[in-house]
C-alpha atoms as a PDB file:
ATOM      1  CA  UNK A   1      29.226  10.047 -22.170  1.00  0.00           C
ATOM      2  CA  UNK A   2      28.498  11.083 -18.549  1.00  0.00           C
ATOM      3  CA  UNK A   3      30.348   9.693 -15.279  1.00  0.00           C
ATOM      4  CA  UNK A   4      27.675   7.567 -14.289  1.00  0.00           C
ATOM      5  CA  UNK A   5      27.063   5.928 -17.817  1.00  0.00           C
ATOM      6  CA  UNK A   6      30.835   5.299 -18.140  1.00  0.00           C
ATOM      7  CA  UNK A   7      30.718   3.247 -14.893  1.00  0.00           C
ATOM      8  CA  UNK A   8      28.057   0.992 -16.210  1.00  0.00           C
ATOM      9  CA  UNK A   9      29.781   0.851 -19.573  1.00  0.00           C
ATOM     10  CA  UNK A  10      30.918  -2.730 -20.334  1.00  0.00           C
ATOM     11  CA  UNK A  11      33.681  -1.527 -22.138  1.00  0.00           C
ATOM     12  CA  UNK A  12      34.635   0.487 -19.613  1.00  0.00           C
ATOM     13  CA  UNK A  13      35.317  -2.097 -17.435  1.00  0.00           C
ATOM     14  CA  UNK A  14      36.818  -4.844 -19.960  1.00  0.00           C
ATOM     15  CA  UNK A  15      39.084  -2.389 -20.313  1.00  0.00           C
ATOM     16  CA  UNK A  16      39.774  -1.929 -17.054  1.00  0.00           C
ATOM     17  CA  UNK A  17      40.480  -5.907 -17.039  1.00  0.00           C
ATOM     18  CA  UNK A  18      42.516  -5.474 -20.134  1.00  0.00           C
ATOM     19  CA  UNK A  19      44.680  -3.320 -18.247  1.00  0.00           C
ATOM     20  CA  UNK A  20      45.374  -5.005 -15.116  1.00  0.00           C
ATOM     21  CA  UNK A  21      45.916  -8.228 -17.278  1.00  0.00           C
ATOM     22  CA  UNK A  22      48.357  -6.688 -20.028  1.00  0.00           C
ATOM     23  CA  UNK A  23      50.276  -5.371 -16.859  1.00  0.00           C
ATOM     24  CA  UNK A  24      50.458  -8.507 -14.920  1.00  0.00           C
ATOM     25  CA  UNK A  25      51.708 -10.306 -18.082  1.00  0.00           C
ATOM     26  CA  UNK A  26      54.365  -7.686 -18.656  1.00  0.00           C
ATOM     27  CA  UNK A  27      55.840  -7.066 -15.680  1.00  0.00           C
ATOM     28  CA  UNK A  28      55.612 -11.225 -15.441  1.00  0.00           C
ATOM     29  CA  UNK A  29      57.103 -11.161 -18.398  1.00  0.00           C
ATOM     30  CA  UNK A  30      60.084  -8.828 -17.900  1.00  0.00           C
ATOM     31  CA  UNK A  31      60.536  -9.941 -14.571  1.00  0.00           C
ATOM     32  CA  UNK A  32      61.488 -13.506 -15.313  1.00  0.00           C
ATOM     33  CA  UNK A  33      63.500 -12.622 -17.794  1.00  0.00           C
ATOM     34  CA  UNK A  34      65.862 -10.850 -15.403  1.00  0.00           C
ATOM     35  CA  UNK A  35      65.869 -13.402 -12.728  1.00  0.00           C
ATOM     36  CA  UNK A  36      69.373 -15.507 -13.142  1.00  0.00           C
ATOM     37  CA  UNK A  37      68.588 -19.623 -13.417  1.00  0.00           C
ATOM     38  CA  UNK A  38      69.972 -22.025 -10.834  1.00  0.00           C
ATOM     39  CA  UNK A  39      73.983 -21.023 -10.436  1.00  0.00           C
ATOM     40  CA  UNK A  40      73.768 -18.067 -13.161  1.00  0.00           C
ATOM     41  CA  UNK A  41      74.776 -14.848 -12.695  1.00  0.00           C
ATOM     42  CA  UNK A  42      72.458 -12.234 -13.340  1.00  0.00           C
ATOM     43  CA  UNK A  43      71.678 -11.614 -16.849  1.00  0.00           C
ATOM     44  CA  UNK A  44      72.245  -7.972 -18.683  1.00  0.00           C
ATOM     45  CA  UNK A  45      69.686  -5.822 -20.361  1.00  0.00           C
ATOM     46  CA  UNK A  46      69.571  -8.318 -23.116  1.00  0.00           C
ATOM     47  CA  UNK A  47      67.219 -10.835 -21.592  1.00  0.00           C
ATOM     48  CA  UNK A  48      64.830  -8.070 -20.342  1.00  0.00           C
ATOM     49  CA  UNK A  49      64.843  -6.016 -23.775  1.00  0.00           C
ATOM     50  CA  UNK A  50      63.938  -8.981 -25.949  1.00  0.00           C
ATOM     51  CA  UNK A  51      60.807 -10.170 -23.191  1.00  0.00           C
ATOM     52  CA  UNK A  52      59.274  -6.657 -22.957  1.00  0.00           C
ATOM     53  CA  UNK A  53      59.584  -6.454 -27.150  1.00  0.00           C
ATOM     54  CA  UNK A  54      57.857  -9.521 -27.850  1.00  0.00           C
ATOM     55  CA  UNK A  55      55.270  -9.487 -25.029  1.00  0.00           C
ATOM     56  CA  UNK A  56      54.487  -5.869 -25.584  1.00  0.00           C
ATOM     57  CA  UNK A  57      53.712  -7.200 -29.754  1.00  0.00           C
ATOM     58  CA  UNK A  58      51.331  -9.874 -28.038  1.00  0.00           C
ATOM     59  CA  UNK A  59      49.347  -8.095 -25.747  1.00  0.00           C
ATOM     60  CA  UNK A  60      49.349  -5.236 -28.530  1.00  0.00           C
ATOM     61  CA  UNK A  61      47.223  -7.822 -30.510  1.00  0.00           C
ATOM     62  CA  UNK A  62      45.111  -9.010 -27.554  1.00  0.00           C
ATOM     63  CA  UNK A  63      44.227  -6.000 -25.843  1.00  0.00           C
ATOM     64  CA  UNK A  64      45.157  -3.450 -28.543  1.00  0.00           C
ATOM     65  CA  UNK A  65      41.129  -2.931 -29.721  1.00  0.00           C
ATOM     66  CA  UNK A  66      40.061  -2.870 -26.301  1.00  0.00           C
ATOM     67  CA  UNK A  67      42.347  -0.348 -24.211  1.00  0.00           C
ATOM     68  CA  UNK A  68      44.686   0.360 -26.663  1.00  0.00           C
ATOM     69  CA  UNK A  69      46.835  -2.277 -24.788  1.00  0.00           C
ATOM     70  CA  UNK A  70      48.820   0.583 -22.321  1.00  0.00           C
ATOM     71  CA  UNK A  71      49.915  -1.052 -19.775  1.00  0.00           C
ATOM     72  CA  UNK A  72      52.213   1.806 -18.918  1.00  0.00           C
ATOM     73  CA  UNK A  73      51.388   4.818 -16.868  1.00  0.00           C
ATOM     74  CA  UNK A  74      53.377   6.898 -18.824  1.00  0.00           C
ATOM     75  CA  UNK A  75      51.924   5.840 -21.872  1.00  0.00           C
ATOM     76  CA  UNK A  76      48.337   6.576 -20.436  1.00  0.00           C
ATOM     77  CA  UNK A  77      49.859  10.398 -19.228  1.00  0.00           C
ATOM     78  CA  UNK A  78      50.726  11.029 -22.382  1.00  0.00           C
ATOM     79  CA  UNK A  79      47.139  10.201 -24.081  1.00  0.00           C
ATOM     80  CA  UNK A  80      45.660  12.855 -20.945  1.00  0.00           C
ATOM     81  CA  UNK A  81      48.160  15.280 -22.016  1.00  0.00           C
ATOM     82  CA  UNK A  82      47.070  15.192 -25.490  1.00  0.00           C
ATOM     83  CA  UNK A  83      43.172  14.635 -24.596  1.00  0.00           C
ATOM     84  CA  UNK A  84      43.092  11.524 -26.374  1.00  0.00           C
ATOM     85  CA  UNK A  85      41.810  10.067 -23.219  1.00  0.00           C
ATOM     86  CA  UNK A  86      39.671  11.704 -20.701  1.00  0.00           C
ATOM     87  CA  UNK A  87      40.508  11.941 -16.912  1.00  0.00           C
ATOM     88  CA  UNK A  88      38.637   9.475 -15.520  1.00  0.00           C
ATOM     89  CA  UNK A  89      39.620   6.851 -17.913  1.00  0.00           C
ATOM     90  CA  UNK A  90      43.022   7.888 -17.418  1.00  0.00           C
ATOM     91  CA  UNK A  91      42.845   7.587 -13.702  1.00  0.00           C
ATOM     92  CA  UNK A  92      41.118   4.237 -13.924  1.00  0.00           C
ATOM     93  CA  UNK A  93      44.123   2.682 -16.381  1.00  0.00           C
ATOM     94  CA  UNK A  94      46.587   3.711 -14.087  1.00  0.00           C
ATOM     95  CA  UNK A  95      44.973   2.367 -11.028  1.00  0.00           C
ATOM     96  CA  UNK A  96      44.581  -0.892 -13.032  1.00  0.00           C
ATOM     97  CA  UNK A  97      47.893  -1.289 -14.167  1.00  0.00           C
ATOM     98  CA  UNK A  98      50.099  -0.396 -11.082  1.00  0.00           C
ATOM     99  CA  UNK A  99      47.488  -3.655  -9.716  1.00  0.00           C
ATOM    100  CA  UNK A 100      48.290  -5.760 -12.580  1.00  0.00           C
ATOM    101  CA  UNK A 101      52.190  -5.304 -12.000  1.00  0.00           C
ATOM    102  CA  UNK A 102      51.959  -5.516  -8.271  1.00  0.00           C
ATOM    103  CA  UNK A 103      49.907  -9.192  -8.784  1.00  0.00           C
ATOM    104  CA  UNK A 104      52.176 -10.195 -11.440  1.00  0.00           C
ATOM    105  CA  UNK A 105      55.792  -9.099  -9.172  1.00  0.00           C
ATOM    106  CA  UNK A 106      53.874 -11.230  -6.270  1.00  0.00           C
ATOM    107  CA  UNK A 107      53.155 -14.217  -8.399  1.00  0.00           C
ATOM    108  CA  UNK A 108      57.076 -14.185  -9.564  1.00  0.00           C
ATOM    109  CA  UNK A 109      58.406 -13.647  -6.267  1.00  0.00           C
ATOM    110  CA  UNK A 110      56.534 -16.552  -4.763  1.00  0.00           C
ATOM    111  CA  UNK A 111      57.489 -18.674  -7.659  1.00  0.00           C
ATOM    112  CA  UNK A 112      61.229 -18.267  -7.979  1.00  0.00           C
ATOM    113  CA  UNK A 113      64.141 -18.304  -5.674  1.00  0.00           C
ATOM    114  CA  UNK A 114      63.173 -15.526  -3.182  1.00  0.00           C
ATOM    115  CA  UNK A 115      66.883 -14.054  -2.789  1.00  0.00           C
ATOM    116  CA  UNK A 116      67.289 -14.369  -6.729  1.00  0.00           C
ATOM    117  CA  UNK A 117      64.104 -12.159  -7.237  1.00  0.00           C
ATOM    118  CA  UNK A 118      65.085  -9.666  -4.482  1.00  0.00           C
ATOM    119  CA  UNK A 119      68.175  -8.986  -6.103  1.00  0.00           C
ATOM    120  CA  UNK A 120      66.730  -8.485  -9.652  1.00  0.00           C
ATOM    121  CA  UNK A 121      63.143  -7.375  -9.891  1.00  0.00           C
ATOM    122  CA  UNK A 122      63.437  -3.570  -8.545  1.00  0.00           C
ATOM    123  CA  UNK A 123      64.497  -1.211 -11.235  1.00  0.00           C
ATOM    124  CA  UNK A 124      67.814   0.044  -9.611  1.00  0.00           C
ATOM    125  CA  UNK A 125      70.336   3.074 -10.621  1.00  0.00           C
ATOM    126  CA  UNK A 126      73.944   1.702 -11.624  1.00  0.00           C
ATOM    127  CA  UNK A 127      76.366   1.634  -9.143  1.00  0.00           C
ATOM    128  CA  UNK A 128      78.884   3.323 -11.419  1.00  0.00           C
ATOM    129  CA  UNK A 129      76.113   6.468 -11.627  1.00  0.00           C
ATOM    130  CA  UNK A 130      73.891   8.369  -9.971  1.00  0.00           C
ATOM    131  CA  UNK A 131      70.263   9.186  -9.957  1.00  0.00           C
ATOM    132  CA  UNK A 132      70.452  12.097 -12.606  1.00  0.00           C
ATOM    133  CA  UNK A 133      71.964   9.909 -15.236  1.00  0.00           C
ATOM    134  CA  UNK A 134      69.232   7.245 -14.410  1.00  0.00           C
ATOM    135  CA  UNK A 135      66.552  10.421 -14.410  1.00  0.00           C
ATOM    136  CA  UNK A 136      68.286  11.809 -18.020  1.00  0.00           C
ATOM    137  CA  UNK A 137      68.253   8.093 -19.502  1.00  0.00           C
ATOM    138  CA  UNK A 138      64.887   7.400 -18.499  1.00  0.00           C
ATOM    139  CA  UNK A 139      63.753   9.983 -20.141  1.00  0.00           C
ATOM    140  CA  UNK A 140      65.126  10.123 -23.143  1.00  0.00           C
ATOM    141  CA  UNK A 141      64.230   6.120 -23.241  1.00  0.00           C
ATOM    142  CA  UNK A 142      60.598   7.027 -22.894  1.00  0.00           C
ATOM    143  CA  UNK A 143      60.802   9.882 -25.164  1.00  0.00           C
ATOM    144  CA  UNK A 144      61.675   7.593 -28.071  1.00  0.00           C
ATOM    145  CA  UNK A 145      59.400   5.200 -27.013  1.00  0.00           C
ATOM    146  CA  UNK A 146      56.251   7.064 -26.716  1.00  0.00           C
ATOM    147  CA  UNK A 147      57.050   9.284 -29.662  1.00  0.00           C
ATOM    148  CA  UNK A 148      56.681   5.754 -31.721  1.00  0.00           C
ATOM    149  CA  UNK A 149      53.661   4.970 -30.162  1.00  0.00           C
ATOM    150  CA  UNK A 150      52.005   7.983 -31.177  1.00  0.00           C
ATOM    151  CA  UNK A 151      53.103   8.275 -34.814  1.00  0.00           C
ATOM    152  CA  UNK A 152      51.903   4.524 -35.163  1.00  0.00           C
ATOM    153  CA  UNK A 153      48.776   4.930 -33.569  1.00  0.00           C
ATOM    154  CA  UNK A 154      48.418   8.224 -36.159  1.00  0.00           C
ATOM    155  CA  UNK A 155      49.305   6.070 -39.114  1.00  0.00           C
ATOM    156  CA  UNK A 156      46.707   3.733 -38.212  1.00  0.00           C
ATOM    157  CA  UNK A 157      43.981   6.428 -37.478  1.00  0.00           C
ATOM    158  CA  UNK A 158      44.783   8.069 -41.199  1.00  0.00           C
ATOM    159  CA  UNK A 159      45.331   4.639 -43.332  1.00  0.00           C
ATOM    160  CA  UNK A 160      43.844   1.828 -41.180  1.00  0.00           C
ATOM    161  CA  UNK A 161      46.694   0.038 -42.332  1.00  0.00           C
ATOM    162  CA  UNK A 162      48.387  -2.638 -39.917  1.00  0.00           C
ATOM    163  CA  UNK A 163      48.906  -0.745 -37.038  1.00  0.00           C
ATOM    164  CA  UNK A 164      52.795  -1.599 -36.705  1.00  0.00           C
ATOM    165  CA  UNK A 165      53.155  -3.706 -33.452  1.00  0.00           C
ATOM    166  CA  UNK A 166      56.129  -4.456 -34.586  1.00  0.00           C
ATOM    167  CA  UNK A 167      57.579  -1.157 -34.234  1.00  0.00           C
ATOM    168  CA  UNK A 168      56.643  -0.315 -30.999  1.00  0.00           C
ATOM    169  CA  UNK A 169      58.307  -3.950 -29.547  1.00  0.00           C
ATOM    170  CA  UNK A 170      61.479  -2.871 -31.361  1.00  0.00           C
ATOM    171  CA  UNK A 171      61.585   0.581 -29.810  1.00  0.00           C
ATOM    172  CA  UNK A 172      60.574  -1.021 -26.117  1.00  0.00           C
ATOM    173  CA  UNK A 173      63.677  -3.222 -26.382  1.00  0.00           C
ATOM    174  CA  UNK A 174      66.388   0.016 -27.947  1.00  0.00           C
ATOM    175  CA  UNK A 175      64.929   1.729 -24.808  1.00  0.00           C
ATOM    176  CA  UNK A 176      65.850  -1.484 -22.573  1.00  0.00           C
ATOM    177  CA  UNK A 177      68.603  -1.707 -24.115  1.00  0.00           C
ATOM    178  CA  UNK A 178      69.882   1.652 -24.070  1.00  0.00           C
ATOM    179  CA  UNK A 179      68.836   2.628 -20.619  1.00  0.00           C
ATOM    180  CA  UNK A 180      69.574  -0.641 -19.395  1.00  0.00           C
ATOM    181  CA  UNK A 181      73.061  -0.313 -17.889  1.00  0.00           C
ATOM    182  CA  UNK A 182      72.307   3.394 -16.369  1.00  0.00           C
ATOM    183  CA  UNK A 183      68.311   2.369 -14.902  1.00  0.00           C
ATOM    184  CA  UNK A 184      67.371  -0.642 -15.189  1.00  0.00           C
ATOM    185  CA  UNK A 185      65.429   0.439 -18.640  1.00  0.00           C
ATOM    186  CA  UNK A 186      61.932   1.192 -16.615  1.00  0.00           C
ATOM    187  CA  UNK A 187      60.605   3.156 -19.081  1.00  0.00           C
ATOM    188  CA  UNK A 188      57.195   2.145 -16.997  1.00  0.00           C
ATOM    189  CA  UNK A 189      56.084   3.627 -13.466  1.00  0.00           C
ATOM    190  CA  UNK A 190      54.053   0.349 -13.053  1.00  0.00           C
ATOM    191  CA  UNK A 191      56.775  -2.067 -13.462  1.00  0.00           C
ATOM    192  CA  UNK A 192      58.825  -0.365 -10.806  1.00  0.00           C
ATOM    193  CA  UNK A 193      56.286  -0.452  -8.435  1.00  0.00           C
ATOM    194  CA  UNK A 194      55.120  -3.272  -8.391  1.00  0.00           C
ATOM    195  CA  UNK A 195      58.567  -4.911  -7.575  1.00  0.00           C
ATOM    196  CA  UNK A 196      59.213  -2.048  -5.104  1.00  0.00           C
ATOM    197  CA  UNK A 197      55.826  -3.064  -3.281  1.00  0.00           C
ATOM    198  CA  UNK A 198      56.587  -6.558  -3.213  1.00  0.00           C
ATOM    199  CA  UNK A 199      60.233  -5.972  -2.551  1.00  0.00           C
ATOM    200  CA  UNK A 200      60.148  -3.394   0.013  1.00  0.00           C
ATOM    201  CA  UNK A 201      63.085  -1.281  -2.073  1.00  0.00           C
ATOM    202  CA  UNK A 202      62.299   2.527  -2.396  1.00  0.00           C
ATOM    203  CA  UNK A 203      65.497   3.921  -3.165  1.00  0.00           C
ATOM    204  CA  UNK A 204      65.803   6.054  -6.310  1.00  0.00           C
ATOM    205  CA  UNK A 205      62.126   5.146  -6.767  1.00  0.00           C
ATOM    206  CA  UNK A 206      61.120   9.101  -7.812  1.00  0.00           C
ATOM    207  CA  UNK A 207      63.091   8.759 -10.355  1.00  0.00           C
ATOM    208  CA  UNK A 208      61.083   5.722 -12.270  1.00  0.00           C
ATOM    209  CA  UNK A 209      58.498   7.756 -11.909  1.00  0.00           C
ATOM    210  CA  UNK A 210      59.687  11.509 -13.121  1.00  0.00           C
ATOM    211  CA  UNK A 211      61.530  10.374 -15.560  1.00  0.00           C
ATOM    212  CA  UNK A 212      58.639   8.045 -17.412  1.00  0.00           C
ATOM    213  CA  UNK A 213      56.704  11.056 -17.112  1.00  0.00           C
ATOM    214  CA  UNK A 214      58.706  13.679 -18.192  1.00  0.00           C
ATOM    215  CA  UNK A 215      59.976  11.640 -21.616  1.00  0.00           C
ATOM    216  CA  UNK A 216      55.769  10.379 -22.597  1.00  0.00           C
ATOM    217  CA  UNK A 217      54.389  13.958 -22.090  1.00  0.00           C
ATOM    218  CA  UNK A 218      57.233  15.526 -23.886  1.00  0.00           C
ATOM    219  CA  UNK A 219      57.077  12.817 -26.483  1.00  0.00           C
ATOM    220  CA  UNK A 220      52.900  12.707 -26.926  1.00  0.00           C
ATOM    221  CA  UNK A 221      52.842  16.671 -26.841  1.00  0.00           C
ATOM    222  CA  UNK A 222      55.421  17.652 -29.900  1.00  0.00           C
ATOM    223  CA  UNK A 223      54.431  14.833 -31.731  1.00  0.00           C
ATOM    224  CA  UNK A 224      51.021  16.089 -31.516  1.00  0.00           C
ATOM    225  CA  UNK A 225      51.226  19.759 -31.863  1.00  0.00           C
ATOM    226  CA  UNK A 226      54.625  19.610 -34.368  1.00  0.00           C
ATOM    227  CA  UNK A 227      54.995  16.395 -36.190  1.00  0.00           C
ATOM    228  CA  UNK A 228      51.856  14.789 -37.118  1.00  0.00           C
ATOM    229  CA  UNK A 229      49.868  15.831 -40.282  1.00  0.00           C
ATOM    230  CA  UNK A 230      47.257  17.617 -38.563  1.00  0.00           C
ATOM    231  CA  UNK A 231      49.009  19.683 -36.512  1.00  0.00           C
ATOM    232  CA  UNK A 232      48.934  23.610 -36.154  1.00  0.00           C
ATOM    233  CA  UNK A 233      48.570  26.419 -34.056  1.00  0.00           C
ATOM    234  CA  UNK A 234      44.902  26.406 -33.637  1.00  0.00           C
ATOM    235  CA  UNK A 235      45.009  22.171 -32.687  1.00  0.00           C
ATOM    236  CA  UNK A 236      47.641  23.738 -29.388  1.00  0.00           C
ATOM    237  CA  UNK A 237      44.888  26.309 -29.038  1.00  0.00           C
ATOM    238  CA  UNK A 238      42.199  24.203 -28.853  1.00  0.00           C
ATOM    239  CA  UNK A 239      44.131  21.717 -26.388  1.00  0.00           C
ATOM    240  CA  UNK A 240      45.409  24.390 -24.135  1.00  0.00           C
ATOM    241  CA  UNK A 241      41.765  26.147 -23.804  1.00  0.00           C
ATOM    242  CA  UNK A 242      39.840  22.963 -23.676  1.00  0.00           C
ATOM    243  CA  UNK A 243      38.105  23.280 -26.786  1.00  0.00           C
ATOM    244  CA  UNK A 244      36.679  20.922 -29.448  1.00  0.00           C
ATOM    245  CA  UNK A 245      40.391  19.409 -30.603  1.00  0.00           C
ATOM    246  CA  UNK A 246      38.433  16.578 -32.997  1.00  0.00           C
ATOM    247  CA  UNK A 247      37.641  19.649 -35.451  1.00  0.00           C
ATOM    248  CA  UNK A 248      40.370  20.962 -36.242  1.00  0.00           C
ATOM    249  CA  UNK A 249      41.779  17.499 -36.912  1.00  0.00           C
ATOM    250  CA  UNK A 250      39.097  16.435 -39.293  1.00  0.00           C
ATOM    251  CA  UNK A 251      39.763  19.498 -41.087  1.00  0.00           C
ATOM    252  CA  UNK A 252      43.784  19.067 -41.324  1.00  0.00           C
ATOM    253  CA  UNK A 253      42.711  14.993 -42.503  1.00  0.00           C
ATOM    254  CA  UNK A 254      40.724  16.518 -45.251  1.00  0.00           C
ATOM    255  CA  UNK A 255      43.080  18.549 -46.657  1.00  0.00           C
ATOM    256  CA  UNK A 256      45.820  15.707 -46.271  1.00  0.00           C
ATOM    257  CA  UNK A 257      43.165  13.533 -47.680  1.00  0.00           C
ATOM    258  CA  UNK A 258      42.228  15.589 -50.541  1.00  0.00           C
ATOM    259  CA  UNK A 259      45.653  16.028 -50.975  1.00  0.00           C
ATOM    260  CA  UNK A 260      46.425  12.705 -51.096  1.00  0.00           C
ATOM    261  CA  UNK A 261      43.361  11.544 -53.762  1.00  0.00           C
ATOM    262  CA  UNK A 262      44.740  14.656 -56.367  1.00  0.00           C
ATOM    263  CA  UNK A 263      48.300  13.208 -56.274  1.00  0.00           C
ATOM    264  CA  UNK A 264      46.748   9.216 -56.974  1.00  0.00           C
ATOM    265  CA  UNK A 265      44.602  10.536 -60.019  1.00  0.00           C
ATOM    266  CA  UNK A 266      47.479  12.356 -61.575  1.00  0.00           C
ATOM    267  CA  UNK A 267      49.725   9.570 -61.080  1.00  0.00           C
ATOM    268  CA  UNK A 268      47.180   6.812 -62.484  1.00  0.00           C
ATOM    269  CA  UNK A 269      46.490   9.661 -65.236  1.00  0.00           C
ATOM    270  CA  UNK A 270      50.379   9.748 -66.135  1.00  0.00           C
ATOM    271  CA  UNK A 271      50.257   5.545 -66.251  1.00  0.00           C
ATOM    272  CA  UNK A 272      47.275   5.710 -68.908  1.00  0.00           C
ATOM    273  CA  UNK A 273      49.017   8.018 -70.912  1.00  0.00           C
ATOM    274  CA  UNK A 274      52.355   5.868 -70.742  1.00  0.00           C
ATOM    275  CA  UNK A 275      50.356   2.480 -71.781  1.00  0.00           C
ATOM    276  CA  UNK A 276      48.002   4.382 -75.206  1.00  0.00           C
ATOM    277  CA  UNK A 277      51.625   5.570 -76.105  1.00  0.00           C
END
């Protein structure tokens, strides 16, 4: 499809809208969740892992057949990096989301106590560290995170089974969780800018964006070229040269296919000799 029919595309742009929605309802989402209630102290990691987990299995099943449901600018790097999206797409999702979590921080900070959400919404580095922890944990957060991402999107694209939602809410809230105390648990260039915008706090703020980075294009690119069924040395050739990557994965499908239809006959050929006997 050419530039100029991909801008009239009416996918292209519901998309788009998918985006910047999934994003504002996120970052909303996660936001809130982190804001203390009237004379509470400021709630831990917990709060903020369990409201990115859920909302990130809703928005998976609202937005998930019509931009793959992103909403993370890592996420979306790591799909260029592969070539499962193409650059202008990429660009536009990006765009859109880093909107959606800037209009979703403003609608939060206008709604609940304004020194309450000053305090809480930016993604900060722990006192007790420094910005290379936050930069190591971030991306080792992402790293798990993506990497589950791509082997459930695989699954899906080989069985068309359910395409495990679940799992990638679970590993959003061990990255919250486990990044939590060091970072803030980012794990999302978007949702640290948005807050940063509306906020006015820039310190550290590379480092939400480096270490997202870093951990999705690591995680996208060995799952991709090690780990998933079709990969091989020609599939890194193709990517790295720019070539046709789509063939050499149908023909690494087939063979798991074919593979996979031989073992099924001699198993249901074993069962009908087990019941004449």
């Amino acid at each position: 499809m050419t530039l100029r029919e991909e801008l009239r595309s009416r996918q292209f742009w519901r998309a788009l809208l998918a985006e910047i929605l999934g994003s504002l309802v996120f970052v909303s989402a996660v936001l809130g969740s982190s804001v203390p209630g009237p004379g509470d102290v400021a709630p831990g990691p917990l709060y903020p892992a369990l409201a990115g987990g859920m909302v990130a299995v809703g928005l998976a099943h609202c937005f998930g057949e019509i931009s793959g449901a992103q909403v993370n600018p890592a996420v979306t790097l790591a799909f260029l990096a592969t070539r499962r999206l193409d650059l202008l797409r990429a660009v536009a999702y990006i765009l859109s989301q880093c909107l959606g979590a800037t209009v979703g921080a403003a609608i939060l900070y206008v709604l609940l106590p304004l020194e309450s959400a000053a305090e809480c919404y930016p993604s900060k580095v722990s006192s007790d560290g420094n910005a290379g922890q936050a930069l190591g944990m971030e991306v080792l957060a992402t790293f798990q995170l993506v990497f589950t991402i791509f082997s459930v999107e695989d699954q899906r694209r080989r069985e068309g089974s359910e395409p495990g939602n679940l799992a990638i809410g679970f590993s959003l809230s061990a990255g919250v969780l486990t990044a939590g105390r060091f970072s803030g648990g980012s794990m999302n260039p978007a949702r640290s800018l948005g807050p940063a915008i509306i906020t006015g706090f820039w310190e550290h703020h590379w480092v939400y964006w480096i270490g997202p980075a870093l951990g999705s294009v690591l995680a996208g690119v060995s799952h991709e070229f090690l780990f998933t069924p079709s990969a091989s040395r020609q599939k890194l050739v193709a990517c790295l040269t720019c070539k046709d990557i789509e063939i050499m994965e149908a023909a690494s499908v087939s063979r798991s296919s074919l593979s996979t239809v031989t073992q099924a006959a001699m198993r249901a050929k074993q069962a009908n000799k087990h019941d004449h006997s």
